[in-house]
PDB file of N, CA and C in Angstrom:
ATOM      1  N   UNK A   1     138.199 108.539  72.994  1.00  0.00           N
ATOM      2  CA  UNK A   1     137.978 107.130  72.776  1.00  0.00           C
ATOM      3  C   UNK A   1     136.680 106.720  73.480  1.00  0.00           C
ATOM      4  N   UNK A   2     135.894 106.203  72.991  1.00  0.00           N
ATOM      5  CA  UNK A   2     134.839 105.494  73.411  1.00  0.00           C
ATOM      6  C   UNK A   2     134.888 104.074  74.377  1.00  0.00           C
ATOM      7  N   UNK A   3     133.876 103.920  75.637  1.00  0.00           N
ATOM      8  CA  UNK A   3     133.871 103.021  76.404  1.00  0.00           C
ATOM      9  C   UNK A   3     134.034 102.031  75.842  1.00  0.00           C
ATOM     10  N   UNK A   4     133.167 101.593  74.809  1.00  0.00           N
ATOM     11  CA  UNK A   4     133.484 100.015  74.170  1.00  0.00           C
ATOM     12  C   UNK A   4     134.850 100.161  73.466  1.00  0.00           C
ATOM     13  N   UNK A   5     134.840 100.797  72.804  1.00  0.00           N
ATOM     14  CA  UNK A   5     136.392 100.814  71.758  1.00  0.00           C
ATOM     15  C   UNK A   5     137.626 100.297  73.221  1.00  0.00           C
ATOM     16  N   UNK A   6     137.572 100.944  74.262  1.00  0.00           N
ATOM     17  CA  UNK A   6     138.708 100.350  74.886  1.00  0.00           C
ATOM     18  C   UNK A   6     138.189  99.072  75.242  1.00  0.00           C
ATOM     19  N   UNK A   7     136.987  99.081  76.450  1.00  0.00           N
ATOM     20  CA  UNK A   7     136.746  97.675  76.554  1.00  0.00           C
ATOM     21  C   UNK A   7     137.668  96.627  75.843  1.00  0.00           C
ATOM     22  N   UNK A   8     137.031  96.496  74.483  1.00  0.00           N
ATOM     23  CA  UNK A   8     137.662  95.704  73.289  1.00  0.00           C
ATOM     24  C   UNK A   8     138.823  95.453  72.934  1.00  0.00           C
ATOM     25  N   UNK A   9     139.517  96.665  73.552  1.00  0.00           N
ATOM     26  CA  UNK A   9     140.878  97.004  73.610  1.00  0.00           C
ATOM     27  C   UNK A   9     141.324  95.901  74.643  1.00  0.00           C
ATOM     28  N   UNK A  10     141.304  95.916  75.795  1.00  0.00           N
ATOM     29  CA  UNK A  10     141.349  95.765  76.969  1.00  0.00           C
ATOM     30  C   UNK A  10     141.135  94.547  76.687  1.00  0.00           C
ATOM     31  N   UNK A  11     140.080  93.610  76.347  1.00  0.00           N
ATOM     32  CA  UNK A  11     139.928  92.700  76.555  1.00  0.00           C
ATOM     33  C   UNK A  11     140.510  91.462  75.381  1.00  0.00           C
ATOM     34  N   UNK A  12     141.351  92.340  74.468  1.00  0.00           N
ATOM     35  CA  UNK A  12     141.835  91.704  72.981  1.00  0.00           C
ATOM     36  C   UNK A  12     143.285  92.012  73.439  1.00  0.00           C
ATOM     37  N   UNK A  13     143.800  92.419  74.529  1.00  0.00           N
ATOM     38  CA  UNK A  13     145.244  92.633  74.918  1.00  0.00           C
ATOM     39  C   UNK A  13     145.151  91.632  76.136  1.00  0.00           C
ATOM     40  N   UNK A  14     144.503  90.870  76.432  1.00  0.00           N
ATOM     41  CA  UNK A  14     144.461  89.787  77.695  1.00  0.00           C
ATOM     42  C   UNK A  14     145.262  88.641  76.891  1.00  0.00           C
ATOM     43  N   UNK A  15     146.588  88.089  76.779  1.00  0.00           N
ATOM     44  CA  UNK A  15     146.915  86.977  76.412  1.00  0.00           C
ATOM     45  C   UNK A  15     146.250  85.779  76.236  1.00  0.00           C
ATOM     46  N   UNK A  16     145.206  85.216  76.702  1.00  0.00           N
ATOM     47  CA  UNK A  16     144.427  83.861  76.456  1.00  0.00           C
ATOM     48  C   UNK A  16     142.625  84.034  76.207  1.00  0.00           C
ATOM     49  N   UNK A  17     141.793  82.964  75.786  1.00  0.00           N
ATOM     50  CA  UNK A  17     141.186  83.650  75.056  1.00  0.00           C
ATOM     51  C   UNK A  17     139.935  83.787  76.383  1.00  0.00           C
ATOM     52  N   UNK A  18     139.153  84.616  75.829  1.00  0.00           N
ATOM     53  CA  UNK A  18     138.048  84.971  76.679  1.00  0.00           C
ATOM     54  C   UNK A  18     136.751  85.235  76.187  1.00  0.00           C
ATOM     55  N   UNK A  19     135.736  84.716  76.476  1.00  0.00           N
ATOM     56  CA  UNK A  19     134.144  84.327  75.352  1.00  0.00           C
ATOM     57  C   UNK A  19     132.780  84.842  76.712  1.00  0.00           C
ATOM     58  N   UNK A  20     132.580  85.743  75.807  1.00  0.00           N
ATOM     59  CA  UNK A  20     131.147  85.930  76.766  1.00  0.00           C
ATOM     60  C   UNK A  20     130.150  85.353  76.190  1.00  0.00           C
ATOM     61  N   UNK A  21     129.398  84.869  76.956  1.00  0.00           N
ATOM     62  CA  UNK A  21     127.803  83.698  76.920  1.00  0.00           C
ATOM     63  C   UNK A  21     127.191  84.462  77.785  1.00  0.00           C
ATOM     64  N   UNK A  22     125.545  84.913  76.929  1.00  0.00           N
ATOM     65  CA  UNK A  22     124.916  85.554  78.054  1.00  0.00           C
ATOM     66  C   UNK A  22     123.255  85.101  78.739  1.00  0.00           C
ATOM     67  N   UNK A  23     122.636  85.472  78.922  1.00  0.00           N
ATOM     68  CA  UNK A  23     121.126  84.148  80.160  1.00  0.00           C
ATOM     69  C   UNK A  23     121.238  83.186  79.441  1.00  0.00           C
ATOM     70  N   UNK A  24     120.704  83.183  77.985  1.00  0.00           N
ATOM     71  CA  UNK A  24     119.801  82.786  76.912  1.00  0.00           C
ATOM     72  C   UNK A  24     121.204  81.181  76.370  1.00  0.00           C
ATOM     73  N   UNK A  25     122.516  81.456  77.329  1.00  0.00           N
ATOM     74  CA  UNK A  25     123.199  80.565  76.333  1.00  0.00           C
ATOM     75  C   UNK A  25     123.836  81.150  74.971  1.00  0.00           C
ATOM     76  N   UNK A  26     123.822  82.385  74.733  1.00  0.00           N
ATOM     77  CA  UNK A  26     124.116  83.024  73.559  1.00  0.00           C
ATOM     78  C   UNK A  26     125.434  83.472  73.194  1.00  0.00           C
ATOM     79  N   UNK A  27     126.453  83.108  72.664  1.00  0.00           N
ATOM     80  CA  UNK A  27     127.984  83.353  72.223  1.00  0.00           C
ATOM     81  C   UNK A  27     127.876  84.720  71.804  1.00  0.00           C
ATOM     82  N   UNK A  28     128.278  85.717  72.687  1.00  0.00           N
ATOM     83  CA  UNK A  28     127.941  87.566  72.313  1.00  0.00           C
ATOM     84  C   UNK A  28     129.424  88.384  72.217  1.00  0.00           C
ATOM     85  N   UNK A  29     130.596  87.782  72.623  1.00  0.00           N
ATOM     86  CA  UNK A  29     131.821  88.790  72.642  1.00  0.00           C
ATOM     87  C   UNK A  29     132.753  86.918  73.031  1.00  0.00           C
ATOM     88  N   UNK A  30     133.761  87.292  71.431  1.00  0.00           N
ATOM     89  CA  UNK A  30     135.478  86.345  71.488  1.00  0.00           C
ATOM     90  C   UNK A  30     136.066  87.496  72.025  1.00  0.00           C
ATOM     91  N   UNK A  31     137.699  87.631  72.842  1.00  0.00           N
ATOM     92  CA  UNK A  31     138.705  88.240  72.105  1.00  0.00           C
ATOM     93  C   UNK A  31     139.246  87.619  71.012  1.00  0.00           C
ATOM     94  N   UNK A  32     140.312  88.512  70.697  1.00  0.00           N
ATOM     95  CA  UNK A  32     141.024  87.837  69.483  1.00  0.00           C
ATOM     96  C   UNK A  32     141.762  86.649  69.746  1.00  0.00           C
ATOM     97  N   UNK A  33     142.122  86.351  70.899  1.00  0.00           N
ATOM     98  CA  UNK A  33     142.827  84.930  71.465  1.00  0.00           C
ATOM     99  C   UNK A  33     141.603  83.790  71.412  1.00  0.00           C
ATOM    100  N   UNK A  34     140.145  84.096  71.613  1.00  0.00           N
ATOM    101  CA  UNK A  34     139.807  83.216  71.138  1.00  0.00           C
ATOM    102  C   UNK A  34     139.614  82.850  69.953  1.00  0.00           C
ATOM    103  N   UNK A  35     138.811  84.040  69.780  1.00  0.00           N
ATOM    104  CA  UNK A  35     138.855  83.253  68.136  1.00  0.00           C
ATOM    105  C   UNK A  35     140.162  82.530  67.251  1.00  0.00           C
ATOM    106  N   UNK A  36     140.839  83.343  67.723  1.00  0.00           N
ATOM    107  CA  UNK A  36     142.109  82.209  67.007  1.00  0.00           C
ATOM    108  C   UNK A  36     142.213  80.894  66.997  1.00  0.00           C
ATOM    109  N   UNK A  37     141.941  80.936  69.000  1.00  0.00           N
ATOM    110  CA  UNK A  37     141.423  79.261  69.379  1.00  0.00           C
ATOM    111  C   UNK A  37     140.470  78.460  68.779  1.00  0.00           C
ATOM    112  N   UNK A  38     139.457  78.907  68.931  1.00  0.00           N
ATOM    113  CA  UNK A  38     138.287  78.113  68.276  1.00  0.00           C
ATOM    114  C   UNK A  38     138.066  77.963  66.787  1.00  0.00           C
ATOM    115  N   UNK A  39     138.041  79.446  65.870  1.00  0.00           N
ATOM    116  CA  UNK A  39     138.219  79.758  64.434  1.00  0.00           C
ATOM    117  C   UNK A  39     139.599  78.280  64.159  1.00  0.00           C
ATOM    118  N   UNK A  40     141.092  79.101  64.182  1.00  0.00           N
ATOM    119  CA  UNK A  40     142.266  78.578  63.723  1.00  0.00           C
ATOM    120  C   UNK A  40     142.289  77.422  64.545  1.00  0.00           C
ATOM    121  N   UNK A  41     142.442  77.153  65.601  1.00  0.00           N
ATOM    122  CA  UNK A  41     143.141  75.668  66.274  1.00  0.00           C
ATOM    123  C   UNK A  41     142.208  74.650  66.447  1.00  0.00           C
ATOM    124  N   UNK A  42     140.541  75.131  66.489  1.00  0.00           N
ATOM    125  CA  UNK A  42     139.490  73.898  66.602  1.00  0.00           C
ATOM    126  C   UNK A  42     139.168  74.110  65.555  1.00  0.00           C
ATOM    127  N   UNK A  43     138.775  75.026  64.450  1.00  0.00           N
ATOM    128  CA  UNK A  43     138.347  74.417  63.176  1.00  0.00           C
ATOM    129  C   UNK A  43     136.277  75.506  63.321  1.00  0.00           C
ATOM    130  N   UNK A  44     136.261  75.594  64.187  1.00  0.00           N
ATOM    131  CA  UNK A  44     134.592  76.321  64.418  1.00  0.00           C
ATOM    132  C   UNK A  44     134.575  77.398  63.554  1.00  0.00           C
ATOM    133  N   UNK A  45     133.126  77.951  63.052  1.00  0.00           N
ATOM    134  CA  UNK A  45     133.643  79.191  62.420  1.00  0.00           C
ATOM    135  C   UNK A  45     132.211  80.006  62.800  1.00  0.00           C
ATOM    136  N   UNK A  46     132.376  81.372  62.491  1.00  0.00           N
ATOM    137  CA  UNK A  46     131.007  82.255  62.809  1.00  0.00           C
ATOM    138  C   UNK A  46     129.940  81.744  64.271  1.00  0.00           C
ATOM    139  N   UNK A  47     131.046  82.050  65.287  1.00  0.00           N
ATOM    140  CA  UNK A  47     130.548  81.487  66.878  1.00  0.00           C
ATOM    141  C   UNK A  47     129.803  82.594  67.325  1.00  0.00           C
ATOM    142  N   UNK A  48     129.733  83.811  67.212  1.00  0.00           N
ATOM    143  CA  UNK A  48     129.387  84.841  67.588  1.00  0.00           C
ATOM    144  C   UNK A  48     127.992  84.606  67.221  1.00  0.00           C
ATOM    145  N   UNK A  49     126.697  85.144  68.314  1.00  0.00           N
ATOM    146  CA  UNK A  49     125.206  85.145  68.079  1.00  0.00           C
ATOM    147  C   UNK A  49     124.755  83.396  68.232  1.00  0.00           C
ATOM    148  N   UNK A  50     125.622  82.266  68.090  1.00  0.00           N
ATOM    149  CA  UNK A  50     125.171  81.115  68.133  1.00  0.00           C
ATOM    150  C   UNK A  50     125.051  80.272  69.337  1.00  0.00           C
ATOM    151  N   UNK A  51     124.630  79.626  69.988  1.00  0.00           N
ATOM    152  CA  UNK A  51     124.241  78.818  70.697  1.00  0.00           C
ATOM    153  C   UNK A  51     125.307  78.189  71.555  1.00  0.00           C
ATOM    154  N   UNK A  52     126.206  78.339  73.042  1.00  0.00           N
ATOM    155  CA  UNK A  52     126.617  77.331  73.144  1.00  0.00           C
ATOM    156  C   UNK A  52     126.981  76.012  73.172  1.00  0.00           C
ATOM    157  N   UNK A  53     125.680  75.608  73.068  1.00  0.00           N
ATOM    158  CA  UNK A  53     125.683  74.193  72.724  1.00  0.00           C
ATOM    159  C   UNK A  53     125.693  73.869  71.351  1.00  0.00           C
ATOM    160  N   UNK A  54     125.932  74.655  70.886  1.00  0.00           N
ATOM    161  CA  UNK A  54     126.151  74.097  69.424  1.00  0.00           C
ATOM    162  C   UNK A  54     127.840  73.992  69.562  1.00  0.00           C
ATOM    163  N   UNK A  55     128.656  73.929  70.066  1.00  0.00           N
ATOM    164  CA  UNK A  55     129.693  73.977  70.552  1.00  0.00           C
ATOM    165  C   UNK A  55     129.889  72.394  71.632  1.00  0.00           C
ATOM    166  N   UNK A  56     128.896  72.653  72.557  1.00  0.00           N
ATOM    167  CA  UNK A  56     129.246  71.399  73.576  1.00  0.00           C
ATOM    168  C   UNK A  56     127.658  70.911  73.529  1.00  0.00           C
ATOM    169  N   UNK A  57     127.421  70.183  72.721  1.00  0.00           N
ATOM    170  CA  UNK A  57     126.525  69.868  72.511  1.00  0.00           C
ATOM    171  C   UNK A  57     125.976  68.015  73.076  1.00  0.00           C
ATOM    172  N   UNK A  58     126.847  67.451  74.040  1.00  0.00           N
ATOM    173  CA  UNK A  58     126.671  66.668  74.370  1.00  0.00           C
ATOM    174  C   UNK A  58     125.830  66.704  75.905  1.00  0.00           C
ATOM    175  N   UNK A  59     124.712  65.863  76.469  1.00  0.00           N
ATOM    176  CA  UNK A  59     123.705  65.869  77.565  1.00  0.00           C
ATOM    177  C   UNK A  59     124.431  66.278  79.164  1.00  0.00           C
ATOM    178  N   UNK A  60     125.482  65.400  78.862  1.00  0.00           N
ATOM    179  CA  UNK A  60     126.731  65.661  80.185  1.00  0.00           C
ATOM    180  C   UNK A  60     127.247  67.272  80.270  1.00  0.00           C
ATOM    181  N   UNK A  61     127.809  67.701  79.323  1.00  0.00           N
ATOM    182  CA  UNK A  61     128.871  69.032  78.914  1.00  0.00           C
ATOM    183  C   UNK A  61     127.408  70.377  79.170  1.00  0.00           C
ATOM    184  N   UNK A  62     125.966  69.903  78.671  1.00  0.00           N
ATOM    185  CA  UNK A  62     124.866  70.894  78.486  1.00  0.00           C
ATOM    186  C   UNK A  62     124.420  71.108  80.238  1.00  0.00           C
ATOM    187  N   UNK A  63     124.608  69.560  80.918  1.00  0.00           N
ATOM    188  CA  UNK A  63     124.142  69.518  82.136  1.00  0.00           C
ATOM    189  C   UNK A  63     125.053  70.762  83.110  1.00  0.00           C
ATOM    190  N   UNK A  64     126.339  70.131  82.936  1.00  0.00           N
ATOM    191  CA  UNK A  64     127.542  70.646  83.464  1.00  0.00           C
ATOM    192  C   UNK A  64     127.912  72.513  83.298  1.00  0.00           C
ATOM    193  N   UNK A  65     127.374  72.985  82.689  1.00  0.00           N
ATOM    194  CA  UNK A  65     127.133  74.184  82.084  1.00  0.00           C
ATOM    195  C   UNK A  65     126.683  75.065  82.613  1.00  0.00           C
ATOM    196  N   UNK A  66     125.241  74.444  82.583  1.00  0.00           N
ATOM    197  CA  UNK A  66     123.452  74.791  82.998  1.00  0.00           C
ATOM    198  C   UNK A  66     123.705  75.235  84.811  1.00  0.00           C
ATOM    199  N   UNK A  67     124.043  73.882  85.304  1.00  0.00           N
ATOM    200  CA  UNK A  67     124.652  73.579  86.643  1.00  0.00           C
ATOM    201  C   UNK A  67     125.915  74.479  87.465  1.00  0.00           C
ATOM    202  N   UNK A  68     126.214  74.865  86.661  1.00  0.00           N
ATOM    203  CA  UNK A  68     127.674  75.341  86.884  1.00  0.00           C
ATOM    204  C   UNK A  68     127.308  77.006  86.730  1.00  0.00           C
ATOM    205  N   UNK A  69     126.490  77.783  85.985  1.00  0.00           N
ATOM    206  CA  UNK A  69     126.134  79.006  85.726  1.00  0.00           C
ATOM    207  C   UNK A  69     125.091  79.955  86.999  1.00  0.00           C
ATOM    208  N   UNK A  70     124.043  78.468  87.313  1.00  0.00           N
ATOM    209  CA  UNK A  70     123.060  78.418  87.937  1.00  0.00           C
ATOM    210  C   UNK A  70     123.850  78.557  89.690  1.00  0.00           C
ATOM    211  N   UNK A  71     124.921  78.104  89.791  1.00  0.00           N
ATOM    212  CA  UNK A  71     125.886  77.952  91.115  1.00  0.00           C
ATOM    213  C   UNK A  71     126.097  79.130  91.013  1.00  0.00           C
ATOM    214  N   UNK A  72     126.941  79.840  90.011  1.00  0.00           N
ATOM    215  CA  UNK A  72     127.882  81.061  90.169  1.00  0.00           C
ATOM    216  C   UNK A  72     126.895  82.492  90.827  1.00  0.00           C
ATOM    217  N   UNK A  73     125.385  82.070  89.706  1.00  0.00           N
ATOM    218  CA  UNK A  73     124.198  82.934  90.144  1.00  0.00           C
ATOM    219  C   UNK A  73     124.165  82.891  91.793  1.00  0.00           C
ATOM    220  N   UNK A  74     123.942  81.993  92.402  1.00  0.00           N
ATOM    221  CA  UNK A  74     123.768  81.446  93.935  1.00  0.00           C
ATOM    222  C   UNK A  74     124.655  82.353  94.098  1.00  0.00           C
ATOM    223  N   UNK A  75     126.352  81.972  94.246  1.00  0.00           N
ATOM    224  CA  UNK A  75     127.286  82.223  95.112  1.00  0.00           C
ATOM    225  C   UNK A  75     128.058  83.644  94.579  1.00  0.00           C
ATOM    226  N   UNK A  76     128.086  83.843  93.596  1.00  0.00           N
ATOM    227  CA  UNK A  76     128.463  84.506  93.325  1.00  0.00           C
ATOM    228  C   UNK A  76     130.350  84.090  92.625  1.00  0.00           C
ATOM    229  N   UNK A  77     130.416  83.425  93.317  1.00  0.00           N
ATOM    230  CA  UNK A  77     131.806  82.543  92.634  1.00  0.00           C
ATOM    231  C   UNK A  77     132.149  82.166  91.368  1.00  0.00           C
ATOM    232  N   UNK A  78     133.453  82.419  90.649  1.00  0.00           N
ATOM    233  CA  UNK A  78     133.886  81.435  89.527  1.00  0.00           C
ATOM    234  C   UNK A  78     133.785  80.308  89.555  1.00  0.00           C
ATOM    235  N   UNK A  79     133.834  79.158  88.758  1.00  0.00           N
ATOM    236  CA  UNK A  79     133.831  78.202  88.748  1.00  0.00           C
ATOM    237  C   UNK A  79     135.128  77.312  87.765  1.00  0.00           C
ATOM    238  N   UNK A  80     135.843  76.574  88.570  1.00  0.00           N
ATOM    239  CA  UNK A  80     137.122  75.991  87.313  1.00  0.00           C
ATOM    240  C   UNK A  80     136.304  74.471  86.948  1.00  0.00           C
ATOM    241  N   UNK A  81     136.593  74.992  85.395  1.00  0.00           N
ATOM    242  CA  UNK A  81     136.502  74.204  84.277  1.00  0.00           C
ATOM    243  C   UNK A  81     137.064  72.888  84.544  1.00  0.00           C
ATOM    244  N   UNK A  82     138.297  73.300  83.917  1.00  0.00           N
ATOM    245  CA  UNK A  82     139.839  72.292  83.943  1.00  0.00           C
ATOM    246  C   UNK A  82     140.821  72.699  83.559  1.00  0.00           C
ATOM    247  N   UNK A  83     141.944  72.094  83.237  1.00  0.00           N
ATOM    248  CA  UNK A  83     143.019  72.386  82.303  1.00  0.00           C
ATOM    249  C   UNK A  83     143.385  71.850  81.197  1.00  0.00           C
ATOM    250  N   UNK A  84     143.789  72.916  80.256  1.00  0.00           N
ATOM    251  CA  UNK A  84     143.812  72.049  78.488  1.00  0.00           C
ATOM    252  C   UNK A  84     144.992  71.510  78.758  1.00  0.00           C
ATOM    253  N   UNK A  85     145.228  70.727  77.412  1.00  0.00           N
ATOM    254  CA  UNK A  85     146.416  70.217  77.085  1.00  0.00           C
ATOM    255  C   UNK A  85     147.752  71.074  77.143  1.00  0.00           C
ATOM    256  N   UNK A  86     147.446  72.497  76.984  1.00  0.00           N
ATOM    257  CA  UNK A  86     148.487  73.437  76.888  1.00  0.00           C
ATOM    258  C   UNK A  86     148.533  73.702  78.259  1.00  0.00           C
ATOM    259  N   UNK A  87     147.900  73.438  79.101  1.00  0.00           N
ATOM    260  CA  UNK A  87     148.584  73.683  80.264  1.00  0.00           C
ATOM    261  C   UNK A  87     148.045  75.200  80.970  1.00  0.00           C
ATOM    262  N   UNK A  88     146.448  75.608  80.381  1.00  0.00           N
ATOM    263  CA  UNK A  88     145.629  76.400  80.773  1.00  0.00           C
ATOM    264  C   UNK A  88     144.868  75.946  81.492  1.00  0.00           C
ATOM    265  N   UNK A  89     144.351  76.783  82.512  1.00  0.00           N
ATOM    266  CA  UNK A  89     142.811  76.616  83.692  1.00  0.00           C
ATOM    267  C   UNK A  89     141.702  77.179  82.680  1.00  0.00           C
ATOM    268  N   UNK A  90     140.793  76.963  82.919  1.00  0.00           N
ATOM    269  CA  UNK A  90     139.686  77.420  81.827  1.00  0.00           C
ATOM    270  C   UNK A  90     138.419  77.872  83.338  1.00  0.00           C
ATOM    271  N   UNK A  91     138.274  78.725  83.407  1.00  0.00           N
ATOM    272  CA  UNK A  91     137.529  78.834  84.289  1.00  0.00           C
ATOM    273  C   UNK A  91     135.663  79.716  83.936  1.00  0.00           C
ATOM    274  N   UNK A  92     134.622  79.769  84.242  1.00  0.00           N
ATOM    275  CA  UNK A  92     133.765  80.129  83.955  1.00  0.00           C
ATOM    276  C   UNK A  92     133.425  81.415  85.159  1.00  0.00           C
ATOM    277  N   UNK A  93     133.343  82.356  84.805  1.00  0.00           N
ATOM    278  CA  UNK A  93     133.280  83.548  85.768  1.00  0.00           C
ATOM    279  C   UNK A  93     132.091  84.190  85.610  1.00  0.00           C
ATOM    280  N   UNK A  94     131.013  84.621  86.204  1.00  0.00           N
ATOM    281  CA  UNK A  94     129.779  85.498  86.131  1.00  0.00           C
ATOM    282  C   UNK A  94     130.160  87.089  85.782  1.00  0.00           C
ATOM    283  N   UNK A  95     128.998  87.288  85.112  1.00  0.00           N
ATOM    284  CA  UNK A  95     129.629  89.014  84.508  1.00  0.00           C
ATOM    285  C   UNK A  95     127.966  89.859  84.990  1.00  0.00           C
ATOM    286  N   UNK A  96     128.108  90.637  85.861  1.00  0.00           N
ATOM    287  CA  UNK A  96     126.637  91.532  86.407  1.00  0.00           C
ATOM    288  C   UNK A  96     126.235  92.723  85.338  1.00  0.00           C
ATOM    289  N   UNK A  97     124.938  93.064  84.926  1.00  0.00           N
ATOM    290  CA  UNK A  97     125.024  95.003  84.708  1.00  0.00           C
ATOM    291  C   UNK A  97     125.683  95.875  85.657  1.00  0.00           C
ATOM    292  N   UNK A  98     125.610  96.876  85.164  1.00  0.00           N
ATOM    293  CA  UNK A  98     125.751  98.456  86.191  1.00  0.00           C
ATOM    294  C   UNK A  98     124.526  98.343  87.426  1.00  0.00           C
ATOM    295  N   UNK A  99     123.409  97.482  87.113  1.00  0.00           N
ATOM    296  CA  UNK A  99     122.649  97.460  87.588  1.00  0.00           C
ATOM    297  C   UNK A  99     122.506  96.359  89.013  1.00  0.00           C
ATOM    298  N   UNK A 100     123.595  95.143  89.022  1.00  0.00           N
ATOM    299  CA  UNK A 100     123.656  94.775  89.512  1.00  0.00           C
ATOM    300  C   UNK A 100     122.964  92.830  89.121  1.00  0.00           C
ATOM    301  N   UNK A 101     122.226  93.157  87.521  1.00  0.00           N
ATOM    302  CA  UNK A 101     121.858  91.860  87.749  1.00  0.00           C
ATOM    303  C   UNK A 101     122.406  90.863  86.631  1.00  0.00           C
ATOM    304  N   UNK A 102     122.561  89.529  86.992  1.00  0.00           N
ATOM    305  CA  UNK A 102     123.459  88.447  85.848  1.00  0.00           C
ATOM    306  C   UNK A 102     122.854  88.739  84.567  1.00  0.00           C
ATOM    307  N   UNK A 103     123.787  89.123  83.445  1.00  0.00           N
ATOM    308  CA  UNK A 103     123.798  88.954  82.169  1.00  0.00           C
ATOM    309  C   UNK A 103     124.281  88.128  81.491  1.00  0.00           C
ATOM    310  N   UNK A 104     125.385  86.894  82.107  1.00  0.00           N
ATOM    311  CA  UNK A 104     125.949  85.922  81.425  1.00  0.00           C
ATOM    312  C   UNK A 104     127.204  85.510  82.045  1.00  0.00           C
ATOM    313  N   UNK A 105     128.278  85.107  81.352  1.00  0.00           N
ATOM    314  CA  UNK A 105     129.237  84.709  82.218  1.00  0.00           C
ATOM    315  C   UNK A 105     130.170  84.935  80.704  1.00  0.00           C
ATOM    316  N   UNK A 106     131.841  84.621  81.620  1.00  0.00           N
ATOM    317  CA  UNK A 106     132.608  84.549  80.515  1.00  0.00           C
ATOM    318  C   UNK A 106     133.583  83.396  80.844  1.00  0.00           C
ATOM    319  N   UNK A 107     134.100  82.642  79.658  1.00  0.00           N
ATOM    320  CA  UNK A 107     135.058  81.738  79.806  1.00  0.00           C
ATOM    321  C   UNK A 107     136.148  82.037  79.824  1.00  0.00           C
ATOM    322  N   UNK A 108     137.009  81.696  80.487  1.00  0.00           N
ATOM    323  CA  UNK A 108     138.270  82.875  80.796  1.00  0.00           C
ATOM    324  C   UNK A 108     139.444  81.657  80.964  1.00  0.00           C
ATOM    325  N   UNK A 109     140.417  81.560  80.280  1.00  0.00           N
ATOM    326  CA  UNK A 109     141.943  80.730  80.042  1.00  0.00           C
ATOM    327  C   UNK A 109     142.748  81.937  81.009  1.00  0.00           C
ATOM    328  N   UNK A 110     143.972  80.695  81.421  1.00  0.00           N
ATOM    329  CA  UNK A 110     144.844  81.377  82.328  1.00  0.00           C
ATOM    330  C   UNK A 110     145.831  80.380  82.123  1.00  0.00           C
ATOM    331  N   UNK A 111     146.830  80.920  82.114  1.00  0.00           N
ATOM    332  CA  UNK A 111     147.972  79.637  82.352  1.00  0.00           C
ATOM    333  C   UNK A 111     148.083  79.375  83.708  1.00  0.00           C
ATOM    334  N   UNK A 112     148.219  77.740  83.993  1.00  0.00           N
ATOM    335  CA  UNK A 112     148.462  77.206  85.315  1.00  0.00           C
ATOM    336  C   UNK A 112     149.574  77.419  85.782  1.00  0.00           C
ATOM    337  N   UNK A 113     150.133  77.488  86.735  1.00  0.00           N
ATOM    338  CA  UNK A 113     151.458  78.025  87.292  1.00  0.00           C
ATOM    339  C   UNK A 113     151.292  76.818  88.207  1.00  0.00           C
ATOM    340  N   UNK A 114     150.628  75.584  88.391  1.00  0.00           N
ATOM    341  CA  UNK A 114     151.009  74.654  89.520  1.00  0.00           C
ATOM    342  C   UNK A 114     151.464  73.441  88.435  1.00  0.00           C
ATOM    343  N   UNK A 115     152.249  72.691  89.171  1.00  0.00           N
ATOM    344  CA  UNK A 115     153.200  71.817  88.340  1.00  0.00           C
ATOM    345  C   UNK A 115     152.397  70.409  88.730  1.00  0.00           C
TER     346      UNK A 115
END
């Protein structure tokens, strides 16, 4: 089996959905939990290669983003989003090369366990 083939594996067997965005702002890897999300439950279609902000395309949500990516670079830290209506954390996490340097980040759902 090949490194990516599991990767993909691996990351399409994570219960909630998970979206890599990489320097440039660029939508590069759904699992299948997202796309379900975004494709089936928001209505978006062909997200892959396109623009985050074509997604959150409002001055606040672009600021909040920008700001929030630019931190994780600094600290090295995740950053929480919020929680959806379903009762998920949505959190934004930094993703490094082998090499050690930022390639993007990923959006990562979790169910909340605090009441």
């Amino acid at each position: 089996m090949e490194e990516l083939e599991m990767l993909k594996g691996i990351l399409n067997s994570y219960p909630y959905p998970i979206v890599f965005v990489d320097n440039e702002y660029i939508i590069r890897f759904m699992n299948t939990n997202a796309k379900y999300h975004y494709y089936e439950e928001r209505g978006y279609k062909e997200l892959i290669g396109k623009s985050l902000f074509d997604c959150h395309s409002d001055e606040k949500s672009i600021e909040r983003i920008k700001k929030g990516y630019e931190g994780i670079k600094r600290n090295g830290k995740e950053m929480f989003v919020c929680v959806t209506t379903r009762n998920q954390r949505v959190y934004m996490q930094g993703v490094k090369s082998e090499k050690g340097d930022w390639i993007g980040f990923i959006e990562r759902f979790e169910l909340n366990l605090e009441l």
